[in-house]
N, C-alpha and C. Protein backbone atom coordinates (compact mmCIF):
# COMPACT_ATOMS: atom_id res chain seq x y z
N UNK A 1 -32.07 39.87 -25.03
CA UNK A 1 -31.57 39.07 -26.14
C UNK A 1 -32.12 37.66 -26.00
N UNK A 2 -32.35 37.18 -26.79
CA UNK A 2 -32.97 35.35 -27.00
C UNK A 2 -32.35 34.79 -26.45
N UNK A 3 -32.46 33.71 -25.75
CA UNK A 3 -31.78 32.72 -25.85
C UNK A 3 -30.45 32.06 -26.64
N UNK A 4 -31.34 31.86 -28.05
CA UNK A 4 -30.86 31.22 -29.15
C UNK A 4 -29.60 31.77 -29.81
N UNK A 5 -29.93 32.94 -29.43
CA UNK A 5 -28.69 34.42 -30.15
C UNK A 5 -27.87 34.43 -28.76
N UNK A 6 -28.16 34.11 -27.82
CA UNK A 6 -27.09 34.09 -26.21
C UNK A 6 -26.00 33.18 -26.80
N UNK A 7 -26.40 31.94 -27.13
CA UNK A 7 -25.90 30.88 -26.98
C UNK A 7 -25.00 30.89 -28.19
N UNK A 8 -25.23 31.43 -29.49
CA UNK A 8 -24.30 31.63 -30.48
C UNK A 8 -23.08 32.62 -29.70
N UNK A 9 -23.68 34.00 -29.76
CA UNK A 9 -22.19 35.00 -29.33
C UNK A 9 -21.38 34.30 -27.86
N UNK A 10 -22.18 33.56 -27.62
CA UNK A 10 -21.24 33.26 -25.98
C UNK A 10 -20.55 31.96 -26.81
N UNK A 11 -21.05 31.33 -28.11
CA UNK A 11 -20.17 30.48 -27.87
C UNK A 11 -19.37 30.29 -29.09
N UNK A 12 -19.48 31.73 -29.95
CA UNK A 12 -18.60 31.87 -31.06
C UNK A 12 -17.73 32.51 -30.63
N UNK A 13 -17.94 33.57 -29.03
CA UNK A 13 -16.71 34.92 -28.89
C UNK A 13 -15.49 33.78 -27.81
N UNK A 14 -16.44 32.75 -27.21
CA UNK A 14 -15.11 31.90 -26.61
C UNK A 14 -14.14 31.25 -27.44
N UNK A 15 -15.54 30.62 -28.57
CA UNK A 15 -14.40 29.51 -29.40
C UNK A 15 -13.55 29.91 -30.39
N UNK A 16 -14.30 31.38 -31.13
CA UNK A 16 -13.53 31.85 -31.74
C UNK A 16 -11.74 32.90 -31.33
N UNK A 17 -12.06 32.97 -30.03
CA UNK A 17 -10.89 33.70 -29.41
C UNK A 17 -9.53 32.68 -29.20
N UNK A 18 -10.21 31.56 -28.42
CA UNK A 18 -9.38 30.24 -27.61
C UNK A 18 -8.77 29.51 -29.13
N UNK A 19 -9.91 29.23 -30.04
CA UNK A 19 -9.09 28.31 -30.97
C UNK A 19 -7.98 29.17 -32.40
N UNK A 20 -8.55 30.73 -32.33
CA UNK A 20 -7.50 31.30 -33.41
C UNK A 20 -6.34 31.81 -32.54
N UNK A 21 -6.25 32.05 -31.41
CA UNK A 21 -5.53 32.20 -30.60
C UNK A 21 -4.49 31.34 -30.64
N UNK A 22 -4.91 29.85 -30.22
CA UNK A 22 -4.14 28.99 -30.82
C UNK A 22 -3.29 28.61 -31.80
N UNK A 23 -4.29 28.95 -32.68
CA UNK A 23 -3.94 28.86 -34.09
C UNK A 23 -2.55 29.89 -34.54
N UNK A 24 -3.07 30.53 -34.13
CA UNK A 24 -2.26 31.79 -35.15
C UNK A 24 -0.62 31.64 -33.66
N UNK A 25 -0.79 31.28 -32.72
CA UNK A 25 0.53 31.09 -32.12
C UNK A 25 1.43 29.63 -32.50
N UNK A 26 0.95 28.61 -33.00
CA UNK A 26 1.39 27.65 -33.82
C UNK A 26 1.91 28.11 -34.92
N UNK A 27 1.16 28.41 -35.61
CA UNK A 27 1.44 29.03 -37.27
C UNK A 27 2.49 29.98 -37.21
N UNK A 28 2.42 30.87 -36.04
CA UNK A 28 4.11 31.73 -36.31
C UNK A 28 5.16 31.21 -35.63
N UNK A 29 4.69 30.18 -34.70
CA UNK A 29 5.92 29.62 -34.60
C UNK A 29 6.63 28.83 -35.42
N UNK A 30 5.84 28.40 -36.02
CA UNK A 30 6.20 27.19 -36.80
C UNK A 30 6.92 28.13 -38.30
N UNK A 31 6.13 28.91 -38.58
CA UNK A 31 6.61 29.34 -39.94
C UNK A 31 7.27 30.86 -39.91
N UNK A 32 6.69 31.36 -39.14
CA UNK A 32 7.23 33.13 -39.26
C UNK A 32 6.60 33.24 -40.24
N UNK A 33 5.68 33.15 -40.68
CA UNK A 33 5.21 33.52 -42.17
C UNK A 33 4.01 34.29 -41.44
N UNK A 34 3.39 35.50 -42.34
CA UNK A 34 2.19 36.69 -41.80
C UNK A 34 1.14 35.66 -42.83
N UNK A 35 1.57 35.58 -44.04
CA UNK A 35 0.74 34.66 -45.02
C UNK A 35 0.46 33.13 -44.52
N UNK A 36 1.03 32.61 -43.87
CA UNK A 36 0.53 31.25 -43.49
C UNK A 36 -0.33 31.20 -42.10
N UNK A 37 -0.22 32.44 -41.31
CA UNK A 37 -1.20 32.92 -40.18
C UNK A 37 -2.40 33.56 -40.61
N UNK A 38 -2.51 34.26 -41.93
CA UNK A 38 -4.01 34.76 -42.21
C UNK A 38 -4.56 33.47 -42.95
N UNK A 39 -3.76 32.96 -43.65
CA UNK A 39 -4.70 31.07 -44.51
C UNK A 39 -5.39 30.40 -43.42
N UNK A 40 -4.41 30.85 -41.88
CA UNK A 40 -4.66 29.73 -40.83
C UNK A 40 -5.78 30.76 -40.47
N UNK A 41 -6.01 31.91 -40.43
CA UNK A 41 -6.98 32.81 -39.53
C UNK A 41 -8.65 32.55 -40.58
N UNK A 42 -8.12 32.75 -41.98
CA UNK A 42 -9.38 31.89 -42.57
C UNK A 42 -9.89 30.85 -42.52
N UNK A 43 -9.18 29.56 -42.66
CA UNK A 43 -9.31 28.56 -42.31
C UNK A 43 -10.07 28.43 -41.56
N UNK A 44 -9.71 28.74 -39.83
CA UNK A 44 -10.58 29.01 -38.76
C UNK A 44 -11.79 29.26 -39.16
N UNK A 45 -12.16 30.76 -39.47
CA UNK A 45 -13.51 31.48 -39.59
C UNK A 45 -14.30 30.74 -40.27
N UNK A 46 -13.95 29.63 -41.44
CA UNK A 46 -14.80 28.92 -42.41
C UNK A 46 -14.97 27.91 -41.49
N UNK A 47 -14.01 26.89 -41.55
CA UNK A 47 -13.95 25.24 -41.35
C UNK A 47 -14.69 24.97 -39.83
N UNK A 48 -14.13 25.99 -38.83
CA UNK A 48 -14.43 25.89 -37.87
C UNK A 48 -15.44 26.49 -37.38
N UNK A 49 -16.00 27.69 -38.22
CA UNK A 49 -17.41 27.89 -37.68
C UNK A 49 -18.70 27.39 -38.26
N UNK A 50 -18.46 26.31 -39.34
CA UNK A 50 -19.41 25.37 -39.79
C UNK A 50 -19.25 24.37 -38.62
N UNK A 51 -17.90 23.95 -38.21
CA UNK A 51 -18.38 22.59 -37.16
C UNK A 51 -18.70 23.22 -35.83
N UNK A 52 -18.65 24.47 -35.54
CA UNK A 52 -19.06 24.55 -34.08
C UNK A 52 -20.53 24.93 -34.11
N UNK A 53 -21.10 25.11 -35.60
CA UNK A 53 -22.45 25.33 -35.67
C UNK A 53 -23.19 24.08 -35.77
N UNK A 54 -22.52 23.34 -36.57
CA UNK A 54 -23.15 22.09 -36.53
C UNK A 54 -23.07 21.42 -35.25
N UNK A 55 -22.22 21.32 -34.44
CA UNK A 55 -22.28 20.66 -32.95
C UNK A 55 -23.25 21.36 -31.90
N UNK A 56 -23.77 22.57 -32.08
CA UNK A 56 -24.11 23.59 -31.28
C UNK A 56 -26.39 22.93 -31.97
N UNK A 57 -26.05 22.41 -33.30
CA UNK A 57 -27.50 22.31 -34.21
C UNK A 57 -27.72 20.93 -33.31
N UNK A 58 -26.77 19.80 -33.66
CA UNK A 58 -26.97 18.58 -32.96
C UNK A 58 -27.60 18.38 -31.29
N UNK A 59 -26.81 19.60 -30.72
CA UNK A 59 -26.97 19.23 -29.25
C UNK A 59 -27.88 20.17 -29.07
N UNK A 60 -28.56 21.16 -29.30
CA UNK A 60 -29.53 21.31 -29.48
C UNK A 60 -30.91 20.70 -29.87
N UNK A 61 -30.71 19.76 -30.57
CA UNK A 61 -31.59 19.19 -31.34
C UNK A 61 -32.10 18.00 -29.94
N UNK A 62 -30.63 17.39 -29.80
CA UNK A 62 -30.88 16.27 -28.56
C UNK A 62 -31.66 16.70 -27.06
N UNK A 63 -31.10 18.00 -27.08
CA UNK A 63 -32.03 18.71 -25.45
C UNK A 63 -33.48 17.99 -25.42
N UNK A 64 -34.03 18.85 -27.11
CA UNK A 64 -35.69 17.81 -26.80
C UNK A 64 -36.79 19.03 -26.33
N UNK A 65 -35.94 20.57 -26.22
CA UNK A 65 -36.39 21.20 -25.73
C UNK A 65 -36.59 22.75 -26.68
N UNK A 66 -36.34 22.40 -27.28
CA UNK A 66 -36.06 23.85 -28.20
C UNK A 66 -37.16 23.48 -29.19
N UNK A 67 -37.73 24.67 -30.07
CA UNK A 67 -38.30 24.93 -31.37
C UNK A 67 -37.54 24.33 -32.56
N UNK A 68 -37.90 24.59 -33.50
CA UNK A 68 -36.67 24.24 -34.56
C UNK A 68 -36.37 25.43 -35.20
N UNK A 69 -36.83 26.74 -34.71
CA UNK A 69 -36.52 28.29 -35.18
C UNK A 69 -35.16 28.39 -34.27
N UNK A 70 -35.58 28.10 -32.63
CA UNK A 70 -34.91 28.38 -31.59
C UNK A 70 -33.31 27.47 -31.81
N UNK A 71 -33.70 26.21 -32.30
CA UNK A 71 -32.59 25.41 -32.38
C UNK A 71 -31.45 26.20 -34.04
N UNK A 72 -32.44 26.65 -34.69
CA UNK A 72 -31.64 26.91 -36.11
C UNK A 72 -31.38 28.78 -35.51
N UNK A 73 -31.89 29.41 -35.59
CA UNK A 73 -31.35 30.65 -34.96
C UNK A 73 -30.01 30.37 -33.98
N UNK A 74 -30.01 29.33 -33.07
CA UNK A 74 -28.65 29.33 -32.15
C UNK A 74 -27.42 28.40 -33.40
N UNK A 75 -27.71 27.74 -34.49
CA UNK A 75 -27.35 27.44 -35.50
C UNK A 75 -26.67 28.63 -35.88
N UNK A 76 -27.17 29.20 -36.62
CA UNK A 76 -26.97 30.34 -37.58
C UNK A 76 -26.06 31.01 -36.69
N UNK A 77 -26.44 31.36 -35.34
CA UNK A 77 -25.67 32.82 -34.65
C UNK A 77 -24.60 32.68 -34.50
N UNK A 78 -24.77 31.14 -34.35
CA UNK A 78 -22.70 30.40 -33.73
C UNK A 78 -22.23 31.04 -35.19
N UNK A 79 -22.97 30.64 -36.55
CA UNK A 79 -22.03 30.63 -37.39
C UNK A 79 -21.51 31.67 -38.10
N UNK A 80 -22.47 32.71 -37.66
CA UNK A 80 -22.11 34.17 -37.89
C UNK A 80 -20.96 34.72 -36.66
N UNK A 81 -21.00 34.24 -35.52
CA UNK A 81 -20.15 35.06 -34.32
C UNK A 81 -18.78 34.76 -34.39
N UNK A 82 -19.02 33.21 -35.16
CA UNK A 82 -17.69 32.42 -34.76
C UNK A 82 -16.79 32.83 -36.21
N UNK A 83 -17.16 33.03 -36.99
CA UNK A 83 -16.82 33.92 -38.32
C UNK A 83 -16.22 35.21 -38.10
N UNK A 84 -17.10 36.10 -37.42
CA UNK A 84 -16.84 37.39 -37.44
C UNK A 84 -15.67 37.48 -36.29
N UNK A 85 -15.75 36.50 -35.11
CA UNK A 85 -14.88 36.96 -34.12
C UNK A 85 -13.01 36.41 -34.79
N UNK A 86 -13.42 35.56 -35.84
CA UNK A 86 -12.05 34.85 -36.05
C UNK A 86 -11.65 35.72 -36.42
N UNK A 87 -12.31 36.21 -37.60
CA UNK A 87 -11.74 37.30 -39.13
C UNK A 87 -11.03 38.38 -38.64
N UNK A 88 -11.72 39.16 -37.18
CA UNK A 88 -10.87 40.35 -36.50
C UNK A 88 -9.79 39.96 -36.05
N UNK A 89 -8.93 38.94 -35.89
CA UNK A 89 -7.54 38.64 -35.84
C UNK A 89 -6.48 39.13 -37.09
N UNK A 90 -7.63 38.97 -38.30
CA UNK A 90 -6.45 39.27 -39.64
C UNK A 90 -5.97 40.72 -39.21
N UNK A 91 -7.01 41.65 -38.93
CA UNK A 91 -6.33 42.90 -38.59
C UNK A 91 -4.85 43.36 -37.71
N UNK A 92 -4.63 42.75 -37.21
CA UNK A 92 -3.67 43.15 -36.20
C UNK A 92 -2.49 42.56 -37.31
N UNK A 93 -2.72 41.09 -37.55
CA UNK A 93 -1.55 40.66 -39.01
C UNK A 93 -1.43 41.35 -39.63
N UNK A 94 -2.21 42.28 -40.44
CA UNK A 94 -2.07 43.09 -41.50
C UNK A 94 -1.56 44.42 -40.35
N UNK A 95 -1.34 44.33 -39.62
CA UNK A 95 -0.78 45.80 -39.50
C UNK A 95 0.60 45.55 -38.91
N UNK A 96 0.67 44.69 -37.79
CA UNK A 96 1.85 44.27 -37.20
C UNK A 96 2.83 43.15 -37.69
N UNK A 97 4.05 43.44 -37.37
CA UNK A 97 4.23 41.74 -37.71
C UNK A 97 3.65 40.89 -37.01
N UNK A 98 4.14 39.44 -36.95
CA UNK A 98 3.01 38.52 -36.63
C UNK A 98 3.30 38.29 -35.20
N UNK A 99 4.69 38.36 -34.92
CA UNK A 99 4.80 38.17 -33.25
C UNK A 99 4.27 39.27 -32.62
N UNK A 100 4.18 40.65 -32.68
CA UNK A 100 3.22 41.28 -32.33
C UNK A 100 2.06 41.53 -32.52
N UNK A 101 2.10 40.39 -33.73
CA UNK A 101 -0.12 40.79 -33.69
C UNK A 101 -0.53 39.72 -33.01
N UNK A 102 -0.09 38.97 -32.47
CA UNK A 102 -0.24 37.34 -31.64
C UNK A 102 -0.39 38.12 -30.51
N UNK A 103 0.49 39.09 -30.24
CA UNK A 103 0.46 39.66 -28.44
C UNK A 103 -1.01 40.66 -28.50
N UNK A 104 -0.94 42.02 -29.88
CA UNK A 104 -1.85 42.75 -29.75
C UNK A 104 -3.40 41.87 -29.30
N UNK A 105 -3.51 40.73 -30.42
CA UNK A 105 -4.64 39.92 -30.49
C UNK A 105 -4.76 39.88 -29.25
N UNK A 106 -3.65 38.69 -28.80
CA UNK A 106 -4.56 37.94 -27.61
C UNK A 106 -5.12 39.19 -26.04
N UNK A 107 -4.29 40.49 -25.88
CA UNK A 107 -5.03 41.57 -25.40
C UNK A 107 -6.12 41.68 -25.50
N UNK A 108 -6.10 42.27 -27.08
CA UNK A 108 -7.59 42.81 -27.13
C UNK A 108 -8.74 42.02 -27.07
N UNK A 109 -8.72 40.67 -27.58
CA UNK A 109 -9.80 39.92 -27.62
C UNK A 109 -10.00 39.56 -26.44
N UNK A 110 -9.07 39.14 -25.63
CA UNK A 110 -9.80 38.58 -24.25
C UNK A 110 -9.96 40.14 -23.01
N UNK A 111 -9.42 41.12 -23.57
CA UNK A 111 -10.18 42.36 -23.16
C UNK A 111 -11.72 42.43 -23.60
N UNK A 112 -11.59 42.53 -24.68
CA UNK A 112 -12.91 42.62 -25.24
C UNK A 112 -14.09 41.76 -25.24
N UNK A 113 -13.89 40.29 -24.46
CA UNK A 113 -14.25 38.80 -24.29
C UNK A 113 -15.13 39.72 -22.72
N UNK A 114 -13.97 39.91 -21.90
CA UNK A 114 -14.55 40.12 -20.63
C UNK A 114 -15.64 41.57 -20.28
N UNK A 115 -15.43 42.41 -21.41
CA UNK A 115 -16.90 43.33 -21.75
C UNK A 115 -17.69 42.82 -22.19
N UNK A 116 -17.88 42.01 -23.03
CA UNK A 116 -19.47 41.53 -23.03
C UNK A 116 -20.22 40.76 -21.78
């Protein structure tokens, strides 16, 4: 695998696990609401995987060392990984209630974190 594509999935499957993780255990505490934990689980996948792509484009850019394929490919991958890894949280909401899809989640993802 590239580089460029390393550096997206390693750093969309952390950020996306650690920060909806977060997220979605705030949001039911705070509200008990299943609907104010999937706004918050979108939220995430959009807002936050534009800025971890853009921080991932910047510091890239500063290394001094990359292509500008190499630098925009590790661009792009964050912003596809960090998307896709958030969005698989809605599932467990939509099936469980939310205090158990907070527990199913945080299992499976950081099960599934430590196989790759």
């Amino acid at each position: 695998m590239k580089h460029s594509l390393k550096v997206g999935l390693s750093f969309g499957l952390t950020s996306g696990i650690i920060t909806t993780i977060g997220l979605m255990v705030g949001l039911h505490s705070g509200t008990h609401s299943k609907l104010a934990v999937i706004g918050g689980i979108l939220t995430i996948a959009i807002a936050d995987a534009f800025s971890d792509a853009l921080g991932i484009h910047i510091a890239k850019e500063f290394e001094s060392k990359h292509s500008a394929r190499e630098i925009w490919e590790a661009t792009l991958s964050t912003l596809f990984f960090k998307f896709a890894f958030s969005l698989t949280f809605i599932i467990p909401v939509l099936i469980f209630d939310p205090s158990t899809a907070v527990l199913v989640s945080a299992i499976f993802e950081f099960r599934y974190a430590l196989c790759i």
